[in-house]
N, C-alpha and C. Protein backbone atom coordinates (compact mmCIF):
# COMPACT_ATOMS: atom_id res chain seq x y z
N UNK A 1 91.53 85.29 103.24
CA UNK A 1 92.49 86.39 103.22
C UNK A 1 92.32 87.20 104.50
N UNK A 2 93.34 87.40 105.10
CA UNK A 2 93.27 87.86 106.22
C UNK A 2 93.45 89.69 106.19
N UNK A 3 92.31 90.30 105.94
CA UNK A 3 92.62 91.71 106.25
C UNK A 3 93.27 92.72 106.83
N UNK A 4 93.46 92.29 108.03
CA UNK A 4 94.59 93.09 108.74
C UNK A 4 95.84 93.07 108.30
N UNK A 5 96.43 91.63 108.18
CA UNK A 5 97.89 91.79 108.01
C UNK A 5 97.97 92.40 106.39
N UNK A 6 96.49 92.43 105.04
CA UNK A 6 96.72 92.95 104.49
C UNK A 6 97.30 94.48 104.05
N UNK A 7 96.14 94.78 105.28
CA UNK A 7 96.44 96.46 105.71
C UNK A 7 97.66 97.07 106.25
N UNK A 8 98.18 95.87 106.72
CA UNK A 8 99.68 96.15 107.63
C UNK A 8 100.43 96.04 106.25
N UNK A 9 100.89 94.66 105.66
CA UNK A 9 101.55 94.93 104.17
C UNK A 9 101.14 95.96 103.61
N UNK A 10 100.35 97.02 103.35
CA UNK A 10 100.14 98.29 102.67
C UNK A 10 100.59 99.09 103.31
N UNK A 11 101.05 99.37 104.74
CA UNK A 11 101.03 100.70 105.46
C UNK A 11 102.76 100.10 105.25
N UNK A 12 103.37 99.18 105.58
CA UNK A 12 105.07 98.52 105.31
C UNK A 12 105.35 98.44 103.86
N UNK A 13 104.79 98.38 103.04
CA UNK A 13 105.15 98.71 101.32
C UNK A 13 105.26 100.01 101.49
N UNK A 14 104.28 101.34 101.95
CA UNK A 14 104.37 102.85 101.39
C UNK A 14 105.47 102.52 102.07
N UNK A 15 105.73 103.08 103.77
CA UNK A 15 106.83 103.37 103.66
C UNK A 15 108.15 102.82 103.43
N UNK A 16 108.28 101.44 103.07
CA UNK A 16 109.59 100.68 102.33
C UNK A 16 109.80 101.46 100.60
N UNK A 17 108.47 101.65 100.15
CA UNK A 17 108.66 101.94 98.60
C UNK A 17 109.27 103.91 98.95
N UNK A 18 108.74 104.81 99.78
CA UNK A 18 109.18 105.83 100.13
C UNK A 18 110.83 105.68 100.79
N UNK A 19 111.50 104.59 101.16
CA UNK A 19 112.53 104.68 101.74
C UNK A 19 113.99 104.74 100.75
N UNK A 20 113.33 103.88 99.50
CA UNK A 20 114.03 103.74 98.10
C UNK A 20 114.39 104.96 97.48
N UNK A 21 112.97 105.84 97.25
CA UNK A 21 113.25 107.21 96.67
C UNK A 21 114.06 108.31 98.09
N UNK A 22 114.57 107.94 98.82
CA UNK A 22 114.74 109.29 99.86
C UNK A 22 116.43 108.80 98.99
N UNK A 23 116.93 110.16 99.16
CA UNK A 23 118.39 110.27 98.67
C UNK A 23 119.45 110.37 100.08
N UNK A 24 119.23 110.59 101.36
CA UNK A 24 120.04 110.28 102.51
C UNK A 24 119.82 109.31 103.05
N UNK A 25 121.03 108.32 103.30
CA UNK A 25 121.31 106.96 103.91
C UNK A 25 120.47 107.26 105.23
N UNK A 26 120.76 107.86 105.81
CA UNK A 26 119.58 108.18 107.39
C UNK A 26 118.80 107.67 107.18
N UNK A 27 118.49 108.60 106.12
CA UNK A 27 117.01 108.95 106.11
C UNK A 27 115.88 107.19 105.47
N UNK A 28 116.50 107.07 104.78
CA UNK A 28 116.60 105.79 103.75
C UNK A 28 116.36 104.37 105.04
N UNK A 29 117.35 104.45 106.39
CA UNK A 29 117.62 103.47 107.47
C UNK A 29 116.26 104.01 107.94
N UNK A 30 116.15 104.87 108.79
CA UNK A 30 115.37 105.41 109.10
C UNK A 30 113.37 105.08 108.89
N UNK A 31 113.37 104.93 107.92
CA UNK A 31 112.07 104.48 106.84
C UNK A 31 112.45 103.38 106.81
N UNK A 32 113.40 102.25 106.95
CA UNK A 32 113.10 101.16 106.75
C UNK A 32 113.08 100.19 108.31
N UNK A 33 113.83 101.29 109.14
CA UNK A 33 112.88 100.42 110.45
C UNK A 33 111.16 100.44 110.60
N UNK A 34 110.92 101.68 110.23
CA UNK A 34 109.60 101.15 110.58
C UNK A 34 108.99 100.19 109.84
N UNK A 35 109.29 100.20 108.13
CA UNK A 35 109.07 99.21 107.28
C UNK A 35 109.50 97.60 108.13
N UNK A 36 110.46 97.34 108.59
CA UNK A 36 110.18 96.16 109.00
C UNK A 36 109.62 96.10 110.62
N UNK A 37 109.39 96.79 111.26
CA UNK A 37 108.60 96.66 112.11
C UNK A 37 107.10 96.19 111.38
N UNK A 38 106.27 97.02 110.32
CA UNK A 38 105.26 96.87 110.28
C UNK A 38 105.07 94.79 109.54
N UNK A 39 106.05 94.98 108.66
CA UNK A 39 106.11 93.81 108.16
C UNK A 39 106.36 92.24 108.82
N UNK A 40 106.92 92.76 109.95
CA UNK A 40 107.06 91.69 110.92
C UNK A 40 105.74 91.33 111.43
N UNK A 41 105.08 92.43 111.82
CA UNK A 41 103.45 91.83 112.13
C UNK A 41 102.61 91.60 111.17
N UNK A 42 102.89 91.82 110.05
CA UNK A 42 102.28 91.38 108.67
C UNK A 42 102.14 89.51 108.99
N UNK A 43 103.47 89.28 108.83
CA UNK A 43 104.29 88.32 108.74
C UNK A 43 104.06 87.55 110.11
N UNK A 44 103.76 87.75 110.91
CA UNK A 44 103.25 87.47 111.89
C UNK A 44 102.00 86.65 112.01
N UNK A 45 101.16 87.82 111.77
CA UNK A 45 99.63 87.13 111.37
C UNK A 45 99.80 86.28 110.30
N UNK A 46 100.16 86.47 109.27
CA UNK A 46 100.20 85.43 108.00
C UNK A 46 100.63 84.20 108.54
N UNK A 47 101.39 83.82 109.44
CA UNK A 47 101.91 82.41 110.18
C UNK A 47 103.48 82.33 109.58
N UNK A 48 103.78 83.10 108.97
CA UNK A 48 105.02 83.00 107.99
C UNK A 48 106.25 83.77 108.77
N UNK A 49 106.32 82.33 110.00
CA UNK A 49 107.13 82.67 110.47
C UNK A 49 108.78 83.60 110.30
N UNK A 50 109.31 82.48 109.58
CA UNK A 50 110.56 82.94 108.86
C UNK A 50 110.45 84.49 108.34
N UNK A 51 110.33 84.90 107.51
CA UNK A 51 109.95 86.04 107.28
C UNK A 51 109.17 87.38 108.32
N UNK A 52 108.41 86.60 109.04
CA UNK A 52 108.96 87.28 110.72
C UNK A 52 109.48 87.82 111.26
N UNK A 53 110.16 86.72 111.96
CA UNK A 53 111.71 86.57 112.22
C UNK A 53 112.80 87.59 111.55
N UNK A 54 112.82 87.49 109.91
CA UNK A 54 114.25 87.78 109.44
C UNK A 54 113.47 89.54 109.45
N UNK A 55 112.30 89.94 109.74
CA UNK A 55 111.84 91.40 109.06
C UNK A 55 112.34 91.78 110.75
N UNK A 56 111.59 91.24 111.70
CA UNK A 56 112.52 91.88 113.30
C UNK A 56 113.87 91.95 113.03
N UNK A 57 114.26 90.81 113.15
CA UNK A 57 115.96 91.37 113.01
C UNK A 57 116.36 92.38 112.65
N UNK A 58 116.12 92.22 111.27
CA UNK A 58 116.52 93.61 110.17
C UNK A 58 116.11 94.74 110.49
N UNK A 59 115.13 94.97 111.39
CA UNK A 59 114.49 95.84 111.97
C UNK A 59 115.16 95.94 113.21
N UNK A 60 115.78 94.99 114.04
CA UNK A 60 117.48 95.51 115.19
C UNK A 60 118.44 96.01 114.74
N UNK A 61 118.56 95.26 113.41
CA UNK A 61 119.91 95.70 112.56
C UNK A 61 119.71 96.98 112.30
N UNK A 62 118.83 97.83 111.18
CA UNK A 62 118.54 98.90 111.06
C UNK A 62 118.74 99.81 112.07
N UNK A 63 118.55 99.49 113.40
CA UNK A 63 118.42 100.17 114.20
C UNK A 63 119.95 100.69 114.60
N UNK A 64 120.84 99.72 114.41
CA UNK A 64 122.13 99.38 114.64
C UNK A 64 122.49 100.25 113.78
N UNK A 65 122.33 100.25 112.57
CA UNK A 65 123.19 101.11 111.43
C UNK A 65 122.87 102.19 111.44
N UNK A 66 121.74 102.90 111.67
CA UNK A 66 121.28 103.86 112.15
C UNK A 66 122.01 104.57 113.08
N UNK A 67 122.40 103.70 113.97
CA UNK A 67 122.82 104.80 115.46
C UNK A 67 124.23 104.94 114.64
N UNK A 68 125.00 104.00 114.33
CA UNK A 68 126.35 104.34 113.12
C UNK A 68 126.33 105.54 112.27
N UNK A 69 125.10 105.55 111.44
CA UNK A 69 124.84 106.74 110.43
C UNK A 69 124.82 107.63 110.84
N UNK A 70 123.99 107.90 111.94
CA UNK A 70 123.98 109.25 112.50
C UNK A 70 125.15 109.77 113.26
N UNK A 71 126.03 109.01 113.35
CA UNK A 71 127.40 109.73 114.39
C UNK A 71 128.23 109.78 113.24
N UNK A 72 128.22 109.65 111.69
CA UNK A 72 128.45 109.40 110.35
C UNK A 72 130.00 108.52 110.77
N UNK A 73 129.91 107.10 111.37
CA UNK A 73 130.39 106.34 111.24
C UNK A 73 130.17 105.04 110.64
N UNK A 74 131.90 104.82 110.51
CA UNK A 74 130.95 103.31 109.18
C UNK A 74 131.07 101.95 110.02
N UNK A 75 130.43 101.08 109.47
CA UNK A 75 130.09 100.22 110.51
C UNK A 75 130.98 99.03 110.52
N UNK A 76 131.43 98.95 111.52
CA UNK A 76 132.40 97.71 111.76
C UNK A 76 132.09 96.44 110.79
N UNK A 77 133.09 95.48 110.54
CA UNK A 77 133.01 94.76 110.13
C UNK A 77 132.05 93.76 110.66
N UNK A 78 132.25 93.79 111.83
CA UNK A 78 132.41 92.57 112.85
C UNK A 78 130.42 92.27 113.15
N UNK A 79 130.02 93.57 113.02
CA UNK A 79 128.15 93.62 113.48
C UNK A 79 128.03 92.91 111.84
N UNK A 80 127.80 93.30 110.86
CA UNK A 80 128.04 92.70 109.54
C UNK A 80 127.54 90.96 110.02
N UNK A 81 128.98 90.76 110.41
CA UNK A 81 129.33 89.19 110.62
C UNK A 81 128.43 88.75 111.70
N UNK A 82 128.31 89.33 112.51
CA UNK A 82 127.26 89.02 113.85
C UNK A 82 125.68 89.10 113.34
N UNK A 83 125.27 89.90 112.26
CA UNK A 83 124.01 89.62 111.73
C UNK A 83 124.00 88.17 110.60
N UNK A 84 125.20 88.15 109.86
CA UNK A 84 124.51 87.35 109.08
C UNK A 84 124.67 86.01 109.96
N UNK A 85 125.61 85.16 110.62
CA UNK A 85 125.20 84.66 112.01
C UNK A 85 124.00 84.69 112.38
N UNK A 86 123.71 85.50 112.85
CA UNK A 86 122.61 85.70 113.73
C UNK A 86 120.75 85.19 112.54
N UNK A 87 121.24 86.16 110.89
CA UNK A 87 120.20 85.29 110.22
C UNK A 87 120.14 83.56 110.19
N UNK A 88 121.46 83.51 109.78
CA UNK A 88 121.44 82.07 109.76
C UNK A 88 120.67 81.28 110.82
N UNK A 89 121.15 81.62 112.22
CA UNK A 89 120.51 80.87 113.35
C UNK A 89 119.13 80.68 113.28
N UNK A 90 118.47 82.19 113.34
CA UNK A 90 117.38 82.52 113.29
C UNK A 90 116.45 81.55 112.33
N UNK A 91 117.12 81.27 110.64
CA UNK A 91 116.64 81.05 109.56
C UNK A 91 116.62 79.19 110.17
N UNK A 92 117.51 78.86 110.63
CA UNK A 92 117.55 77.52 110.95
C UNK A 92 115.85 77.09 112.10
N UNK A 93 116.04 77.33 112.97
CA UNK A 93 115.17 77.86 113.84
C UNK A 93 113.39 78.14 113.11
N UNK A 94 113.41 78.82 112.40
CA UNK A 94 112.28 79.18 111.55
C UNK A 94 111.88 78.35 110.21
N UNK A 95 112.70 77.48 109.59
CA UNK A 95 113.12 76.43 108.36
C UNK A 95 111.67 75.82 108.31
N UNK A 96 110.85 76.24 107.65
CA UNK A 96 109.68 75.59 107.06
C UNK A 96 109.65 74.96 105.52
N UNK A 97 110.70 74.21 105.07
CA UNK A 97 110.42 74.08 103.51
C UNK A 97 111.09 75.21 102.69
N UNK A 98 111.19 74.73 101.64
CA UNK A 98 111.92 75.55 100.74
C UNK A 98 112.02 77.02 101.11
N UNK A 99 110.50 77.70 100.99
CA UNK A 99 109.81 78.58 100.91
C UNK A 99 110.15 79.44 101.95
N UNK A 100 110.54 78.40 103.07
CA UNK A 100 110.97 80.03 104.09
C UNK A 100 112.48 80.28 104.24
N UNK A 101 113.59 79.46 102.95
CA UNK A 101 114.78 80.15 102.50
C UNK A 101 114.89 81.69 101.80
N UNK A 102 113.36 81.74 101.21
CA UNK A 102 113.53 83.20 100.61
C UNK A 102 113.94 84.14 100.98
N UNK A 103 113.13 84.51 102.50
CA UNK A 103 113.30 85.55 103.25
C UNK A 103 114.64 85.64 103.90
N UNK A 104 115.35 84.41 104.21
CA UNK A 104 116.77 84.53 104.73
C UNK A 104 117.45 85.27 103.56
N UNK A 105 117.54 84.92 102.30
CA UNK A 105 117.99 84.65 101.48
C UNK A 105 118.32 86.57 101.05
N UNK A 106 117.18 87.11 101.01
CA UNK A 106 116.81 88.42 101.29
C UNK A 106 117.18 89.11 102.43
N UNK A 107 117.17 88.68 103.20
CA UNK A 107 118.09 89.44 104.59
C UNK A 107 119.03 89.11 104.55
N UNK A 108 120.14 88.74 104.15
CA UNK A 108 121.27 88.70 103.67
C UNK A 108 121.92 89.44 102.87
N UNK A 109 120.60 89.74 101.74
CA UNK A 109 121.44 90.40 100.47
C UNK A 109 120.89 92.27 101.84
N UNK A 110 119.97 92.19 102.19
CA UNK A 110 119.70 94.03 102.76
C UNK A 110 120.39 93.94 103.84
N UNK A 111 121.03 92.85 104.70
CA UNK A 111 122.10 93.08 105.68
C UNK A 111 123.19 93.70 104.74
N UNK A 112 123.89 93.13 103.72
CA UNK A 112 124.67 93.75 102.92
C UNK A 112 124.96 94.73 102.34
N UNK A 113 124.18 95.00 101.48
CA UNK A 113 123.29 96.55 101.24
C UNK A 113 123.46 97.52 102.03
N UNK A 114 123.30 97.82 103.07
CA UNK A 114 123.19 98.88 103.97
C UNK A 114 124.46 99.16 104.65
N UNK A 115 125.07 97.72 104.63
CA UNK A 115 126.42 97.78 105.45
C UNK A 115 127.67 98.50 104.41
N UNK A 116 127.35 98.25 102.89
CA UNK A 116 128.45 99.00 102.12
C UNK A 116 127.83 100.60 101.83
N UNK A 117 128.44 101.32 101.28
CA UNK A 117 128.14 102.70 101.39
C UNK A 117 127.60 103.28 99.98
N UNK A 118 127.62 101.92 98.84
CA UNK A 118 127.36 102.38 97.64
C UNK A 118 125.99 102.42 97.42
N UNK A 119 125.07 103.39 97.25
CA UNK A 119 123.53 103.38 97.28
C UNK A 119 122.95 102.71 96.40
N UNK A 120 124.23 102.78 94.81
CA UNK A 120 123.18 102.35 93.64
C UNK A 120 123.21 101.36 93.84
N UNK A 121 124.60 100.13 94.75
CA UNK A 121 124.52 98.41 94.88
C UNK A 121 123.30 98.16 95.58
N UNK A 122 122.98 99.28 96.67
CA UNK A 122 121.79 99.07 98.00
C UNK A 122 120.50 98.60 96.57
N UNK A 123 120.51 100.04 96.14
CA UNK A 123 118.46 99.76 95.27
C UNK A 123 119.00 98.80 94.27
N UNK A 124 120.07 98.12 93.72
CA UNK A 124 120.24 97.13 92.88
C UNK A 124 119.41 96.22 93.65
N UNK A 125 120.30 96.09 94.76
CA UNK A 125 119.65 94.81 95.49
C UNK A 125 118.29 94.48 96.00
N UNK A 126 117.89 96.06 96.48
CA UNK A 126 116.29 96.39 96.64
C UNK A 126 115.59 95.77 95.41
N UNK A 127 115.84 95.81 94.13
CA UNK A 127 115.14 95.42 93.24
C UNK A 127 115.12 93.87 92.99
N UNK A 128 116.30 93.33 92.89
CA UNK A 128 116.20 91.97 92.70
C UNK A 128 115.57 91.32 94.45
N UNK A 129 116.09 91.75 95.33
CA UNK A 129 114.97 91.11 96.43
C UNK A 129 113.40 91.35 96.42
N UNK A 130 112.97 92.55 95.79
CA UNK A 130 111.20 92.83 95.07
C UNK A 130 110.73 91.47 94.68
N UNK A 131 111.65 91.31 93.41
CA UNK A 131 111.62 90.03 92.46
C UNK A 131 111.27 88.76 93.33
N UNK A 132 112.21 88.40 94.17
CA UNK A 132 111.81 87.25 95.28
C UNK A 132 110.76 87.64 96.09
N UNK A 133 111.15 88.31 96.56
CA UNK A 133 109.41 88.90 97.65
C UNK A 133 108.15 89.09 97.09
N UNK A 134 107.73 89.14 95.65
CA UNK A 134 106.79 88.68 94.66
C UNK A 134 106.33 87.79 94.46
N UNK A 135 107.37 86.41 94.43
CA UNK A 135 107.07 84.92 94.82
C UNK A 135 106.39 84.23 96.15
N UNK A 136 107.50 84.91 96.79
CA UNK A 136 106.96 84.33 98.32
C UNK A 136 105.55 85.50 98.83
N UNK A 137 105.42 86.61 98.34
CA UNK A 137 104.14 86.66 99.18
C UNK A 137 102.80 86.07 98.40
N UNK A 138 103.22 85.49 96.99
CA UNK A 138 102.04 84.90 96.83
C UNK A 138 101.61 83.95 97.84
N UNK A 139 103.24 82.76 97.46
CA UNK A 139 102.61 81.72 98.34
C UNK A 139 102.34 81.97 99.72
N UNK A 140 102.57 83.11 100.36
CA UNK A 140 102.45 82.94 101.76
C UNK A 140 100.89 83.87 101.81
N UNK A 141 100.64 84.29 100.92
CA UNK A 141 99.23 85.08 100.72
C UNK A 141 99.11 86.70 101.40
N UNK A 142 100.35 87.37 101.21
CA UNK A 142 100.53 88.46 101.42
C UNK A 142 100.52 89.16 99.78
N UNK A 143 99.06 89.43 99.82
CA UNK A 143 98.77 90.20 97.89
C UNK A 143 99.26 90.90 97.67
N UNK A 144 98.23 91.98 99.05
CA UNK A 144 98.81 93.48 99.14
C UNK A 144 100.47 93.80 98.80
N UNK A 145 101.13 92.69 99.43
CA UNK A 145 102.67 93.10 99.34
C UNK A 145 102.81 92.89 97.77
N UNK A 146 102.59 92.30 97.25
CA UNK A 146 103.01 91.74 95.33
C UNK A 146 102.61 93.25 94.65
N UNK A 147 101.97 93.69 94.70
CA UNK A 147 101.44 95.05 94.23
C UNK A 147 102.50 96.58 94.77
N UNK A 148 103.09 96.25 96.37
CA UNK A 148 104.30 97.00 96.99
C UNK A 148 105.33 96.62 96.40
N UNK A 149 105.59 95.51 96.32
CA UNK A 149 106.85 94.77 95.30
C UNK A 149 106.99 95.12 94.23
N UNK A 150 105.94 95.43 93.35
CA UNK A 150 106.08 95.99 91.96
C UNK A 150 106.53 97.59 91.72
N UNK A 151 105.66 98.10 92.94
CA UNK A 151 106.31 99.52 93.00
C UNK A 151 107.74 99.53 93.72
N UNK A 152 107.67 98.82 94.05
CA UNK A 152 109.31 99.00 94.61
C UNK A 152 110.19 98.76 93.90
N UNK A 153 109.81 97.95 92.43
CA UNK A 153 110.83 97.88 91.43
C UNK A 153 110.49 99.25 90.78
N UNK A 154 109.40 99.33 90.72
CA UNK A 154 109.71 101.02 89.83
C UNK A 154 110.04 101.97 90.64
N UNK A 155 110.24 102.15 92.03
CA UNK A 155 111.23 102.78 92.64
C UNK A 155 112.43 102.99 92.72
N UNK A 156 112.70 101.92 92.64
CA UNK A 156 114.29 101.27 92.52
C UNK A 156 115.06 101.76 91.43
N UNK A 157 113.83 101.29 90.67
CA UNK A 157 114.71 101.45 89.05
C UNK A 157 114.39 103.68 88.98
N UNK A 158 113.55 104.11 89.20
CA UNK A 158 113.69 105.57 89.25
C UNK A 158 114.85 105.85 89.63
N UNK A 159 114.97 105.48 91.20
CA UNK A 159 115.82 106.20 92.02
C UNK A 159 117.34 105.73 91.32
N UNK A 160 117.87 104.56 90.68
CA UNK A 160 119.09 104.70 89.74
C UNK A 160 119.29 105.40 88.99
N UNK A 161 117.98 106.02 88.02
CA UNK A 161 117.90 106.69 87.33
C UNK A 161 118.35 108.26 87.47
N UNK A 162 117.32 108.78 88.51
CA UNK A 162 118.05 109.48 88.98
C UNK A 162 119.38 110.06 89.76
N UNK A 163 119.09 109.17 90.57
CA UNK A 163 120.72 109.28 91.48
C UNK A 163 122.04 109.05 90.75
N UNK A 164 121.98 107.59 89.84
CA UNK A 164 123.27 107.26 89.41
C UNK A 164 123.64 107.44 88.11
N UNK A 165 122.71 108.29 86.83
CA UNK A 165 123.11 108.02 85.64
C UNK A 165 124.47 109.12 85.70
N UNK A 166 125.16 108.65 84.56
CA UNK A 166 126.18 109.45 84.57
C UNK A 166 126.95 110.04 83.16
């Protein structure tokens, strides 16, 4: 078990599981670049490429929607289409076996997520991608993250709670 990248999956779970509970989209983008910055070097060291790969991106993308959010514009169609493109390539490129479809599979659904404006579809999706990211960091031997994953479903599921009952 490789310690560092464990420590890195712990310092990219707080603030991914803190990005769920924040109630402004900013703020929410904001917390999740650094979340995939840290996770990319998680993912890095682990050798798990793919997942890598798709946590940088998402971590350009973020950056992208971000500079949108803050001028409180909504984001073209067209960047949308140019990321999931751009996963695909990437995911082709990175294709180790089943196992490294997950993470595409997951950057797809949080390219999506972020790009529509409805928060409760965003932590819907936050939660069922937990669910997959539970699987794959066993096998890829990211622990620390399975334990972030779990809180991130009870994040998820809070923050509906709060935000959306009606």
């Amino acid at each position: 078990m490789n310690i560092f990248a464990q420590i890195m999956g712990l310092l990219a779970i707080i603030t991914w599981v803190m990005s769920i509970l924040l109630k402004n989209k900013k703020d929410i983008i904001l917390s999740q670049i650094v979340a995939n910055a840290i996770y990319s070097i998680e993912y890095a060291i682990l050798k798990a490429y793919s997942a890598a790969s798709m946590n940088f991106l998402s971590f350009i993308r973020l950056i992208i929607y971000y500079i949108f959010a803050k001028k409180d514009k909504k984001l073209p169609k067209f960047i949308l289409v140019i990321f999931v493109i751009l996963i695909i390539i990437l995911g082709i490129f990175t294709y180790n076996g089943l196992l490294s479809i997950i993470p595409i599979i997951i950057t797809l659904f949080y390219a999506y997520s972020l790009w529509q404006n409805n928060l409760k579809i965003a932590r819907i999706i936050y939660i069922i991608a937990a669910v997959l990211w539970i699987y794959y960091n066993f096998r890829v031997g990211a622990f620390v993250g399975i334990v972030g994953n779990i809180l991130e479903i009870i994040a998820g599921a809070i923050s509906l709670i709060k935000y959306h009952q009606k």
